[in-house]
PDB file of N, CA and C in Angstrom:
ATOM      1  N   UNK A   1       0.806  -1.199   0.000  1.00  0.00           N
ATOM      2  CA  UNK A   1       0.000   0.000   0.000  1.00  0.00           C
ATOM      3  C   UNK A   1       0.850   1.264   0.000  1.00  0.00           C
ATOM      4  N   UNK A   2       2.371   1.303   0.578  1.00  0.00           N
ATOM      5  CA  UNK A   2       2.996   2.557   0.339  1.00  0.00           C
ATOM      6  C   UNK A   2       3.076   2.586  -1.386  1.00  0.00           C
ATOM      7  N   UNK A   3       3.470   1.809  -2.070  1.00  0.00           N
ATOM      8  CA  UNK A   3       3.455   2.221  -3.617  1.00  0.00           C
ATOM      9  C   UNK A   3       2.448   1.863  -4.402  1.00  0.00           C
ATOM     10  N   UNK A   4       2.146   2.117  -5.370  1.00  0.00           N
ATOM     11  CA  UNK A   4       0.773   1.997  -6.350  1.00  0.00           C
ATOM     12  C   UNK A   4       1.115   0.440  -6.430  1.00  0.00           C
ATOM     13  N   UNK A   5       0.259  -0.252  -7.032  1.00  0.00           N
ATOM     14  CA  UNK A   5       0.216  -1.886  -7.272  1.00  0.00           C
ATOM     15  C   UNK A   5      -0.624  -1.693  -8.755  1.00  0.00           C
ATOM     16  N   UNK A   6      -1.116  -3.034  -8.869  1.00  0.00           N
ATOM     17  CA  UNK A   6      -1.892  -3.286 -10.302  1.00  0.00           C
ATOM     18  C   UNK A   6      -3.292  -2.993  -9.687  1.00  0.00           C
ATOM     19  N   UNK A   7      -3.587  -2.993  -8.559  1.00  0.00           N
ATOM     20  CA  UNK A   7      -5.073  -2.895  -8.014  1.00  0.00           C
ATOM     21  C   UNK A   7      -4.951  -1.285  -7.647  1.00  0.00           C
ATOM     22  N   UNK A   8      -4.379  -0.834  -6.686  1.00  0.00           N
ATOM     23  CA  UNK A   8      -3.764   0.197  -6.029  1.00  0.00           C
ATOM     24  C   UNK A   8      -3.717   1.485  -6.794  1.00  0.00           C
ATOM     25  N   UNK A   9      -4.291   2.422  -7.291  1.00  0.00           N
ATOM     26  CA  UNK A   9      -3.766   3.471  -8.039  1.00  0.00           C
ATOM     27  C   UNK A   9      -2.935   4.908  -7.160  1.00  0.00           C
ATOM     28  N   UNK A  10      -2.600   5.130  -7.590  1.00  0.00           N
ATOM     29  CA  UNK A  10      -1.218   6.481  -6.902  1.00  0.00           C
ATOM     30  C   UNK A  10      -2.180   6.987  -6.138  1.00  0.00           C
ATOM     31  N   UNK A  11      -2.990   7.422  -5.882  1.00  0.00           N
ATOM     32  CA  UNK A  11      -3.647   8.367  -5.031  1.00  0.00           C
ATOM     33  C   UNK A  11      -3.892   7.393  -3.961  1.00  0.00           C
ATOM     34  N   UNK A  12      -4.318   6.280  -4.121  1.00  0.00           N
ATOM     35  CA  UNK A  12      -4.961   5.893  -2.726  1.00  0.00           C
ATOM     36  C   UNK A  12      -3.669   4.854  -2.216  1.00  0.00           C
ATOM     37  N   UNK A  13      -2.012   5.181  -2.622  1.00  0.00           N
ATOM     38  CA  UNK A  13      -1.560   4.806  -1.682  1.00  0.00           C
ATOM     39  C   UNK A  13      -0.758   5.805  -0.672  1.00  0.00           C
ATOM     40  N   UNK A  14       0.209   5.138  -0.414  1.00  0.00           N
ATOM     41  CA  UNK A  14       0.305   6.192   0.628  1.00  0.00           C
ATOM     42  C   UNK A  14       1.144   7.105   0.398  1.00  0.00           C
ATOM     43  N   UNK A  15       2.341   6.589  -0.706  1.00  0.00           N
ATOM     44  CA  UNK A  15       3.421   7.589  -1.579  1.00  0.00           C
ATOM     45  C   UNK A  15       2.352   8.591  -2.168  1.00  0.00           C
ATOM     46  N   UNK A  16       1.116   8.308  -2.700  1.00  0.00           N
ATOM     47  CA  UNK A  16       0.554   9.335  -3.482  1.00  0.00           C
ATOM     48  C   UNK A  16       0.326  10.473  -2.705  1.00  0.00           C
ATOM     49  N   UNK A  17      -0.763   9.118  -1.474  1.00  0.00           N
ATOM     50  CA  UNK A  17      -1.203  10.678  -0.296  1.00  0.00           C
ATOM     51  C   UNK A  17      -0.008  11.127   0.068  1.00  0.00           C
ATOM     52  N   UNK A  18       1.091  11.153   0.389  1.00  0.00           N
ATOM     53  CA  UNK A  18       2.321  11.554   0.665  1.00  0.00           C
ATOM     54  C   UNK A  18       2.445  12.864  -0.114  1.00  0.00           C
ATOM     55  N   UNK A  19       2.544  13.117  -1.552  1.00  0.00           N
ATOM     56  CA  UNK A  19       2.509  13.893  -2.437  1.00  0.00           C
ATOM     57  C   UNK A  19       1.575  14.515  -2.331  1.00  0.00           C
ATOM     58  N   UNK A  20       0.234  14.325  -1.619  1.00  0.00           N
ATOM     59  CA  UNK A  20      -0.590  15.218  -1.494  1.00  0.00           C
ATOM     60  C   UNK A  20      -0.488  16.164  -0.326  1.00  0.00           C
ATOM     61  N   UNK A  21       0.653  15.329   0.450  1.00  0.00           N
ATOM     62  CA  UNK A  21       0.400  16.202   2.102  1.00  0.00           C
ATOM     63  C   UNK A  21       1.617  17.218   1.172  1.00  0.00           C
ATOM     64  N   UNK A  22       2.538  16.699   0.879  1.00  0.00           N
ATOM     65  CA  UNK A  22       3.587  17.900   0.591  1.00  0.00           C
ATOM     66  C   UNK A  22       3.044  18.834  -0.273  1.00  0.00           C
ATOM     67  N   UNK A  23       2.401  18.553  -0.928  1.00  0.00           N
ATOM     68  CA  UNK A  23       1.289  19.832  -1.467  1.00  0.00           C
ATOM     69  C   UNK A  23       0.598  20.819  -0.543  1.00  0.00           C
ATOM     70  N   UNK A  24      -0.043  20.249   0.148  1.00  0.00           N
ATOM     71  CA  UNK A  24      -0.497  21.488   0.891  1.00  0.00           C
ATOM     72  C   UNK A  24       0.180  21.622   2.624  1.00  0.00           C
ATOM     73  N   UNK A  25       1.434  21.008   2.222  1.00  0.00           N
ATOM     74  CA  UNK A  25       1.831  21.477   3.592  1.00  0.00           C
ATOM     75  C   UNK A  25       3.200  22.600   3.201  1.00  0.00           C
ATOM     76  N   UNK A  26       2.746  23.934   3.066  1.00  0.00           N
ATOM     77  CA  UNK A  26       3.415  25.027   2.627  1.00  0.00           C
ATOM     78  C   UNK A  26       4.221  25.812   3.710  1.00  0.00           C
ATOM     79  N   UNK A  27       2.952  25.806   4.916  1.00  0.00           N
ATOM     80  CA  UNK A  27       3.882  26.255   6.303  1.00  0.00           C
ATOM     81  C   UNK A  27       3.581  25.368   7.121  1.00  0.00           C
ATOM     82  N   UNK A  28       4.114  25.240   8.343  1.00  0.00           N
ATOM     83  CA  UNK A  28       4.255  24.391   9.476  1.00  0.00           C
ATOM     84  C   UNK A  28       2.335  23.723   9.869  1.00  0.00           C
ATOM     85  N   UNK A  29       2.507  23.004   9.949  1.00  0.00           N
ATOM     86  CA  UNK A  29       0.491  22.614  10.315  1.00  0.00           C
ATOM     87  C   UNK A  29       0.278  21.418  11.630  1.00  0.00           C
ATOM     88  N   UNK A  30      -0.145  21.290  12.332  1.00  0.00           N
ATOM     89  CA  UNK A  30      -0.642  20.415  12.619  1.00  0.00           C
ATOM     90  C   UNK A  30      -1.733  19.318  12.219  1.00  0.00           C
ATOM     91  N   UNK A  31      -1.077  17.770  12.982  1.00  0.00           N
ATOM     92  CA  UNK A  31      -2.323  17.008  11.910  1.00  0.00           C
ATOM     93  C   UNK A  31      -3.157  17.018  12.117  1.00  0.00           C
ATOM     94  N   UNK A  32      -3.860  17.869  12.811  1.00  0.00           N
ATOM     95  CA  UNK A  32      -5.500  17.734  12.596  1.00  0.00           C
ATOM     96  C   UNK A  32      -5.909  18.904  11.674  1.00  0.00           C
ATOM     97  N   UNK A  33      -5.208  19.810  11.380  1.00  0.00           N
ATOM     98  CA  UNK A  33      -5.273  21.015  10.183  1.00  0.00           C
ATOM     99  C   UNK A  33      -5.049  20.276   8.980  1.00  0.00           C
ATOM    100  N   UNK A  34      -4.309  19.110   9.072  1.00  0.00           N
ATOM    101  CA  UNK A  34      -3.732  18.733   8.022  1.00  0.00           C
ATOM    102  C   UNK A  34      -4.920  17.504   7.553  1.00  0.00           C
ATOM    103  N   UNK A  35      -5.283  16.996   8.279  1.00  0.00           N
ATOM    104  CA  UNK A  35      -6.956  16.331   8.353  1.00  0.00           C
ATOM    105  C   UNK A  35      -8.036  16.892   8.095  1.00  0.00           C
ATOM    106  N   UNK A  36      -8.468  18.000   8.647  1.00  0.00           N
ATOM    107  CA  UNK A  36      -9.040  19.346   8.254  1.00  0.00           C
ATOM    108  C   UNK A  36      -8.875  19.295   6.318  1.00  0.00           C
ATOM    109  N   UNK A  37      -8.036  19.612   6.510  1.00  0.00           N
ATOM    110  CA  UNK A  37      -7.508  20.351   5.273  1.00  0.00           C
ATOM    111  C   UNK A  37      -7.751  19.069   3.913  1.00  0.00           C
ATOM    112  N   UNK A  38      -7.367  17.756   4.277  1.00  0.00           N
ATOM    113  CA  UNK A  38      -7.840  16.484   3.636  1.00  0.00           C
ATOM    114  C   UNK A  38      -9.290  16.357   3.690  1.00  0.00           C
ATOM    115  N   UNK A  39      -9.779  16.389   4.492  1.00  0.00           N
ATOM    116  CA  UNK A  39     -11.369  16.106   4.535  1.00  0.00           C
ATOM    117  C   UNK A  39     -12.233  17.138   3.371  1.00  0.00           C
ATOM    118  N   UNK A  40     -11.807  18.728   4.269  1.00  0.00           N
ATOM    119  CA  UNK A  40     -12.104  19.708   2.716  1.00  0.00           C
ATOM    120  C   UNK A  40     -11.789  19.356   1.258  1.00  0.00           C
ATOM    121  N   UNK A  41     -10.543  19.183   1.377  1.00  0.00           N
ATOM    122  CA  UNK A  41     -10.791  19.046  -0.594  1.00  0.00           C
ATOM    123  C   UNK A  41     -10.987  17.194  -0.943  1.00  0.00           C
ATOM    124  N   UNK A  42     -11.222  16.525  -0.224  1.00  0.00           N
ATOM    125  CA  UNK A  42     -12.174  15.184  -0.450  1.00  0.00           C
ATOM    126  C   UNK A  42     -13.437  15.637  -0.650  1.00  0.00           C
ATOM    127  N   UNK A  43     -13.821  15.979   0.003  1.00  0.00           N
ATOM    128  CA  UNK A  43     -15.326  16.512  -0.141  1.00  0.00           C
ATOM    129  C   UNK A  43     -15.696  17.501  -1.147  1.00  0.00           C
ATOM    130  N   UNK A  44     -14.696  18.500  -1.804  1.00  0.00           N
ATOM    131  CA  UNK A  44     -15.187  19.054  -2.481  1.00  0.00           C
ATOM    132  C   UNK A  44     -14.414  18.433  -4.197  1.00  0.00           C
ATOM    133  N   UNK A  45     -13.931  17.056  -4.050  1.00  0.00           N
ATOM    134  CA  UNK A  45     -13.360  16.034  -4.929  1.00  0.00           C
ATOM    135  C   UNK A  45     -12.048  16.967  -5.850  1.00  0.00           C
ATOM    136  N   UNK A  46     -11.352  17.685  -4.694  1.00  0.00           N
ATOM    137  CA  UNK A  46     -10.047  17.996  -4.838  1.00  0.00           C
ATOM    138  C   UNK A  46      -8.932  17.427  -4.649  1.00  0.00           C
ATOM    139  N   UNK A  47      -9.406  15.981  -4.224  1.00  0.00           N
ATOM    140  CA  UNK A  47      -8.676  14.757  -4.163  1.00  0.00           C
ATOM    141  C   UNK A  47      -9.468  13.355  -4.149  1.00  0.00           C
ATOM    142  N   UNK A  48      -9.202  12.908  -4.893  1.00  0.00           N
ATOM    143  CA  UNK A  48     -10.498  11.331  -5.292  1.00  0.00           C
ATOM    144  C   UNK A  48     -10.101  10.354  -4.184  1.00  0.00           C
ATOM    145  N   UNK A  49      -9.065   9.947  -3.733  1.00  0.00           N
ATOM    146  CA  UNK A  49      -8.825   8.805  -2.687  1.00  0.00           C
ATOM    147  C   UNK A  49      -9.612   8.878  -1.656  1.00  0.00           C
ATOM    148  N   UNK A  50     -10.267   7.994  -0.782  1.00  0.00           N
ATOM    149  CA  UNK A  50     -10.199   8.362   0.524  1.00  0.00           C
ATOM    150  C   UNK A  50      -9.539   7.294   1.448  1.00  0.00           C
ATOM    151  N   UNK A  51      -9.278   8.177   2.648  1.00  0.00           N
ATOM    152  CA  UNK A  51      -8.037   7.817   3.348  1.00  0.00           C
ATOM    153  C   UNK A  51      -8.538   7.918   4.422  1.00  0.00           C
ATOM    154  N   UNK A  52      -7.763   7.163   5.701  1.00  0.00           N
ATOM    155  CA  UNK A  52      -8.718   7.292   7.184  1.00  0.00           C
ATOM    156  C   UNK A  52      -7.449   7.847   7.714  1.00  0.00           C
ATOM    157  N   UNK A  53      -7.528   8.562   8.759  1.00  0.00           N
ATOM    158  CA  UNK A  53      -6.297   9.198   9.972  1.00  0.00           C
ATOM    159  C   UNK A  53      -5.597   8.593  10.208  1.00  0.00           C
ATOM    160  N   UNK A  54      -5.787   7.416  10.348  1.00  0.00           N
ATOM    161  CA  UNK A  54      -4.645   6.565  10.563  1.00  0.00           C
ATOM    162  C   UNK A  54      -3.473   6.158   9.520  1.00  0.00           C
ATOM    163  N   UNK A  55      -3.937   6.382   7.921  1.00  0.00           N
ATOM    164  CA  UNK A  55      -3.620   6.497   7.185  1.00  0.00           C
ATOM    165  C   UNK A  55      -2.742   7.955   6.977  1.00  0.00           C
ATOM    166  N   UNK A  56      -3.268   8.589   7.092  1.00  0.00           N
ATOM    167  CA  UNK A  56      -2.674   9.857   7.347  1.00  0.00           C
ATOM    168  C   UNK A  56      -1.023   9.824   8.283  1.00  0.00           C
ATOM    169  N   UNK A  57      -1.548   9.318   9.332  1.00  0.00           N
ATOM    170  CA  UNK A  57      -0.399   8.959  10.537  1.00  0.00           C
ATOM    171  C   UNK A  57       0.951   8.174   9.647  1.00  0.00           C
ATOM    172  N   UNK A  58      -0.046   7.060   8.856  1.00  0.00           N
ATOM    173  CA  UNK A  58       1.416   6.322   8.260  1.00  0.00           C
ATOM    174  C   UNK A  58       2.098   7.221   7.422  1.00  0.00           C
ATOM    175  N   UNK A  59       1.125   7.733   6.945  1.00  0.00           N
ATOM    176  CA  UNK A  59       1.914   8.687   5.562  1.00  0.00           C
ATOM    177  C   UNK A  59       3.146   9.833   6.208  1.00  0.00           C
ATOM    178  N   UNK A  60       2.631  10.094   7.752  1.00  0.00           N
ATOM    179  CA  UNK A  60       3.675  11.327   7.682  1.00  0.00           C
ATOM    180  C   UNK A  60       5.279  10.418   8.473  1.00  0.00           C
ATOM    181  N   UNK A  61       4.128   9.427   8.926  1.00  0.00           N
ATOM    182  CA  UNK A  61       5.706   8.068   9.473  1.00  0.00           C
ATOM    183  C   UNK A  61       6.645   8.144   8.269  1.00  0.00           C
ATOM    184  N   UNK A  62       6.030   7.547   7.198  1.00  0.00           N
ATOM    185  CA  UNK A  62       6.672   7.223   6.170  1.00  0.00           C
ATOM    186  C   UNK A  62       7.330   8.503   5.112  1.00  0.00           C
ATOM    187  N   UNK A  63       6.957   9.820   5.359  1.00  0.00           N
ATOM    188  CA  UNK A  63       7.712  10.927   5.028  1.00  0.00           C
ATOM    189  C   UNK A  63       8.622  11.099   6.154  1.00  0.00           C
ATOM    190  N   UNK A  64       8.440  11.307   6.875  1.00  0.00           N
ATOM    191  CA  UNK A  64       9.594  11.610   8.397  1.00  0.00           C
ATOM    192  C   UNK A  64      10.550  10.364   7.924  1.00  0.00           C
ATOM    193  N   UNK A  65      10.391   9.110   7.839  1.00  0.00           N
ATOM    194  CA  UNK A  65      11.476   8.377   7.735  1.00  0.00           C
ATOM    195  C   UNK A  65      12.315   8.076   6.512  1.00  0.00           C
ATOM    196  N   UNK A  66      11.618   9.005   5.570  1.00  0.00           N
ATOM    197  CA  UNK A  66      12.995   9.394   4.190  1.00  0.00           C
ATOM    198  C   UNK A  66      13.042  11.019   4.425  1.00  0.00           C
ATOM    199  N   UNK A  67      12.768  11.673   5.251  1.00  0.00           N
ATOM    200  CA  UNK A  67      13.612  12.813   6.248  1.00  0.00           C
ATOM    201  C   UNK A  67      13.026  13.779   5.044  1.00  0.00           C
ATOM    202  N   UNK A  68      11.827  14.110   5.051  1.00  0.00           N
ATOM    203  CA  UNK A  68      11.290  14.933   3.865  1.00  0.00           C
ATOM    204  C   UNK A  68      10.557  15.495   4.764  1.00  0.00           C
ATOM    205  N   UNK A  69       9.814  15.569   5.932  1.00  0.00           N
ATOM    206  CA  UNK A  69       9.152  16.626   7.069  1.00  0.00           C
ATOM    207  C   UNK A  69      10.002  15.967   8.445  1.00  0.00           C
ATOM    208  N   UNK A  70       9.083  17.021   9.189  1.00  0.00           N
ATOM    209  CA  UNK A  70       9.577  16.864  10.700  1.00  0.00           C
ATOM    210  C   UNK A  70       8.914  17.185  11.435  1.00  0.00           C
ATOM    211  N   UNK A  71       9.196  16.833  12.905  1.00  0.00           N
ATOM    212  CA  UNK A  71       8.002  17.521  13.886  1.00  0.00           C
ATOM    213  C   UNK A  71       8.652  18.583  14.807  1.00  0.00           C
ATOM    214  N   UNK A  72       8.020  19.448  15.206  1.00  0.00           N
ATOM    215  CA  UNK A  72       8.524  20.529  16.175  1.00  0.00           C
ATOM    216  C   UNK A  72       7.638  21.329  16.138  1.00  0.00           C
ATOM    217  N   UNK A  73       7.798  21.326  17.698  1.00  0.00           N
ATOM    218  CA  UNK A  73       7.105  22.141  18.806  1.00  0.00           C
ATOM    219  C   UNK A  73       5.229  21.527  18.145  1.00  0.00           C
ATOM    220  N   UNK A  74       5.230  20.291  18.256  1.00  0.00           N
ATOM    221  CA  UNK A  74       4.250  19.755  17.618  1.00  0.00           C
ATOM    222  C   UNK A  74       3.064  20.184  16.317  1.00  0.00           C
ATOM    223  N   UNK A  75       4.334  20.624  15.509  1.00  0.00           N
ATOM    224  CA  UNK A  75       3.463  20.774  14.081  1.00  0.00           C
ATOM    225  C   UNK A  75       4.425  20.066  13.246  1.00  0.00           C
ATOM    226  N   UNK A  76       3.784  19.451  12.125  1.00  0.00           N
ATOM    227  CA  UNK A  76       4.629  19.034  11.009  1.00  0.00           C
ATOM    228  C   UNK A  76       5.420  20.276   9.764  1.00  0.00           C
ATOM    229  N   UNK A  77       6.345  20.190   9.778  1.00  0.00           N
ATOM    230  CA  UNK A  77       7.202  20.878   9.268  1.00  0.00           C
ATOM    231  C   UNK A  77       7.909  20.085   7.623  1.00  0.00           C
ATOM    232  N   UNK A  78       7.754  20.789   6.624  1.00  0.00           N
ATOM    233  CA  UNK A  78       8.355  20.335   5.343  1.00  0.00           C
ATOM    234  C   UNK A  78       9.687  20.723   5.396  1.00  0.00           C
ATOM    235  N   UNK A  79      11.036  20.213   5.456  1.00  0.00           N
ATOM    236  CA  UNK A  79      12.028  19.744   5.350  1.00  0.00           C
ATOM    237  C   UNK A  79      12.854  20.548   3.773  1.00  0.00           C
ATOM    238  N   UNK A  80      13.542  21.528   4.251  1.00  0.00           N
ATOM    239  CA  UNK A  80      13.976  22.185   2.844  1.00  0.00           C
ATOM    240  C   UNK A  80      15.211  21.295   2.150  1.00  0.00           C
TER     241      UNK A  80
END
């Protein structure tokens, strides 16, 4: 589920949502802004996947651990 498969298309895994958080994570956010902020453009089908929080959680695991965001002072931070 982190990379697309033959079933799997880019958006609904987690590299995709990955690419989606670094999209709209421009300044520092917390994840529930950043949930917030997913739920809005799902709903207004500014993104077709849907994804549960927990999903979310892996995605920023799995950005933090190829060192592409960070956390501090508990917001997620994009990594220049």
């Amino acid at each position: 589920m982190i990379i697309p498969t033959k079933h799997t298309n880019f958006s609904e895994s987690l590299l995709g949502f990955g690419s989606y958080i670094l999209t709209v994570l421009e300044s520092p956010e917390s994840i529930d802004s950043l949930w917030n902020q997913y739920q809005n453009d799902f709903n207004k089908k500014l993104y077709y996947a849907k994804h549960s929080f927990d999903n979310l959680l892996l995605t920023i695991v799995f950005l933090h651990s190829i060192g592409v965001v960070k956390e501090q002072d508990g917001v997620v931070i994009k990594c220049s």
